[in-house]
Protein backbone atom coordinates (compact mmCIF):
# COMPACT_ATOMS: atom_id res chain seq x y z
CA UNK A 1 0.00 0.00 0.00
CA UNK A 2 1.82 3.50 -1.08
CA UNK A 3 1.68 6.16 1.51
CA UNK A 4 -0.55 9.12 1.15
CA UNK A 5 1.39 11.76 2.21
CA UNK A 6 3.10 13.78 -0.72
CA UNK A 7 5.65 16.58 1.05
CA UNK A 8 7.92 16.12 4.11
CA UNK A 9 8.37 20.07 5.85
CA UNK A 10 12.20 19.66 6.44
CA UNK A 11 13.97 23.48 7.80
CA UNK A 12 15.64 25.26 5.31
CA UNK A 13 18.25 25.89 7.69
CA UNK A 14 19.62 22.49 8.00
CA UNK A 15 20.73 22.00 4.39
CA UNK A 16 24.62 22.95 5.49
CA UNK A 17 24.23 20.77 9.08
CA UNK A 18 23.03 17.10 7.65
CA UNK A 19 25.63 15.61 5.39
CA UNK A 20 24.39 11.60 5.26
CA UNK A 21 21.72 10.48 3.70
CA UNK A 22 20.74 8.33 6.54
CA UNK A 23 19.95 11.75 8.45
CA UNK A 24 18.51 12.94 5.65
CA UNK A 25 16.31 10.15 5.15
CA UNK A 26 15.16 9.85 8.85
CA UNK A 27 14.50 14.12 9.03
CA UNK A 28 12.51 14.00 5.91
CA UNK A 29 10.57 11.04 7.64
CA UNK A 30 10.38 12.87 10.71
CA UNK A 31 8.94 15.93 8.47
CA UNK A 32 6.02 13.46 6.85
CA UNK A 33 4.88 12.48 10.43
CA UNK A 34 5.46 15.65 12.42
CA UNK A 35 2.34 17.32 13.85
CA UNK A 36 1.92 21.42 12.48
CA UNK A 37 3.84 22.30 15.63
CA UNK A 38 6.72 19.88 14.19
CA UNK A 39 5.94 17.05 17.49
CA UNK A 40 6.57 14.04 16.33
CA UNK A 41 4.54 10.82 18.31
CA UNK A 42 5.86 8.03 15.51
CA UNK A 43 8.24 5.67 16.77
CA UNK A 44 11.65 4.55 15.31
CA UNK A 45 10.15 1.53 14.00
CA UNK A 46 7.63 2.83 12.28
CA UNK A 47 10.01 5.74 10.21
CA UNK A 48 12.80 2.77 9.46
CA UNK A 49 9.56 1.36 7.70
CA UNK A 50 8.02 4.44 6.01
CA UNK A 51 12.02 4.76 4.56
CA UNK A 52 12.66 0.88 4.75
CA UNK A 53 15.63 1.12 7.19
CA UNK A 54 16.09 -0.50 9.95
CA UNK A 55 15.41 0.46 13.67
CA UNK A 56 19.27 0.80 14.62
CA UNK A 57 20.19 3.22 11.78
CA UNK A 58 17.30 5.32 12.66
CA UNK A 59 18.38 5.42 16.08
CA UNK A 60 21.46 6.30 15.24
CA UNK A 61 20.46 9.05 12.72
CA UNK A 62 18.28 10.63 15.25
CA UNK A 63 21.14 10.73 17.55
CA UNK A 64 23.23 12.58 14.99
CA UNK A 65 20.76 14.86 14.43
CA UNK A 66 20.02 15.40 18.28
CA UNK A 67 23.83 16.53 18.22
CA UNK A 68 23.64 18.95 15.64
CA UNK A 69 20.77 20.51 17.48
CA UNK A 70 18.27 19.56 14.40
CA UNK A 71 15.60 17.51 16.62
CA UNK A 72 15.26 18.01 20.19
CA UNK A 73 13.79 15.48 22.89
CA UNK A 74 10.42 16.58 24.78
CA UNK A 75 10.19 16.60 28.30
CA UNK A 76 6.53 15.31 28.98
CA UNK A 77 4.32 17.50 31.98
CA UNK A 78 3.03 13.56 32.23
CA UNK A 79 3.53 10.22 31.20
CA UNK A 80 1.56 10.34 27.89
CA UNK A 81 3.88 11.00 25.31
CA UNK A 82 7.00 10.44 26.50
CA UNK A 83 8.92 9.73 23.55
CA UNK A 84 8.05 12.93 21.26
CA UNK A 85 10.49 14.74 19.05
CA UNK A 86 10.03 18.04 17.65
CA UNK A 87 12.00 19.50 14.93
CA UNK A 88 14.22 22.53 16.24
């Protein structure tokens, strides 16, 4: 079954920061998943699939891009979501 979405929102400002196509890959998946605010709720497994990677190279990509500052971690108020990203 081919995915709906049609555009990943990826910041213009981290064209000189991500240099592997791994990262690349994983923001633009982050992008197609990310709420309006940029939160994203979908776990690693589920972008390795939308890209067809798997689970340890998207863990690893979002750790890169945690580094340069691209994606930052949310700190919950509760319990609910406690693995949400949001694009910086």
């Amino acid at each position: 079954m081919r995915d709906a979405r049609r555009f990943s929102i990826v910041p213009f400002w981290t064209l000189p920061l991500v240099k592997t196509g791994r990262d690349w890959r994983v923001l633009a998946a982050i992008g197609a998943h990310a709420s309006p605010l940029g939160i994203l709720y979908a776990s690693q497994d589920t972008l390795g699939d939308l890209i067809g990677m798997d689970q340890a190279h998207v863990s690893r990509a979002v750790k890169s891009l945690y580094e340069m500052e691209v994606i930052r971690l949310l700190q919950p108020k509760g319990a609910k979501h406690s693995k949400a990203w949001q694009r910086s």
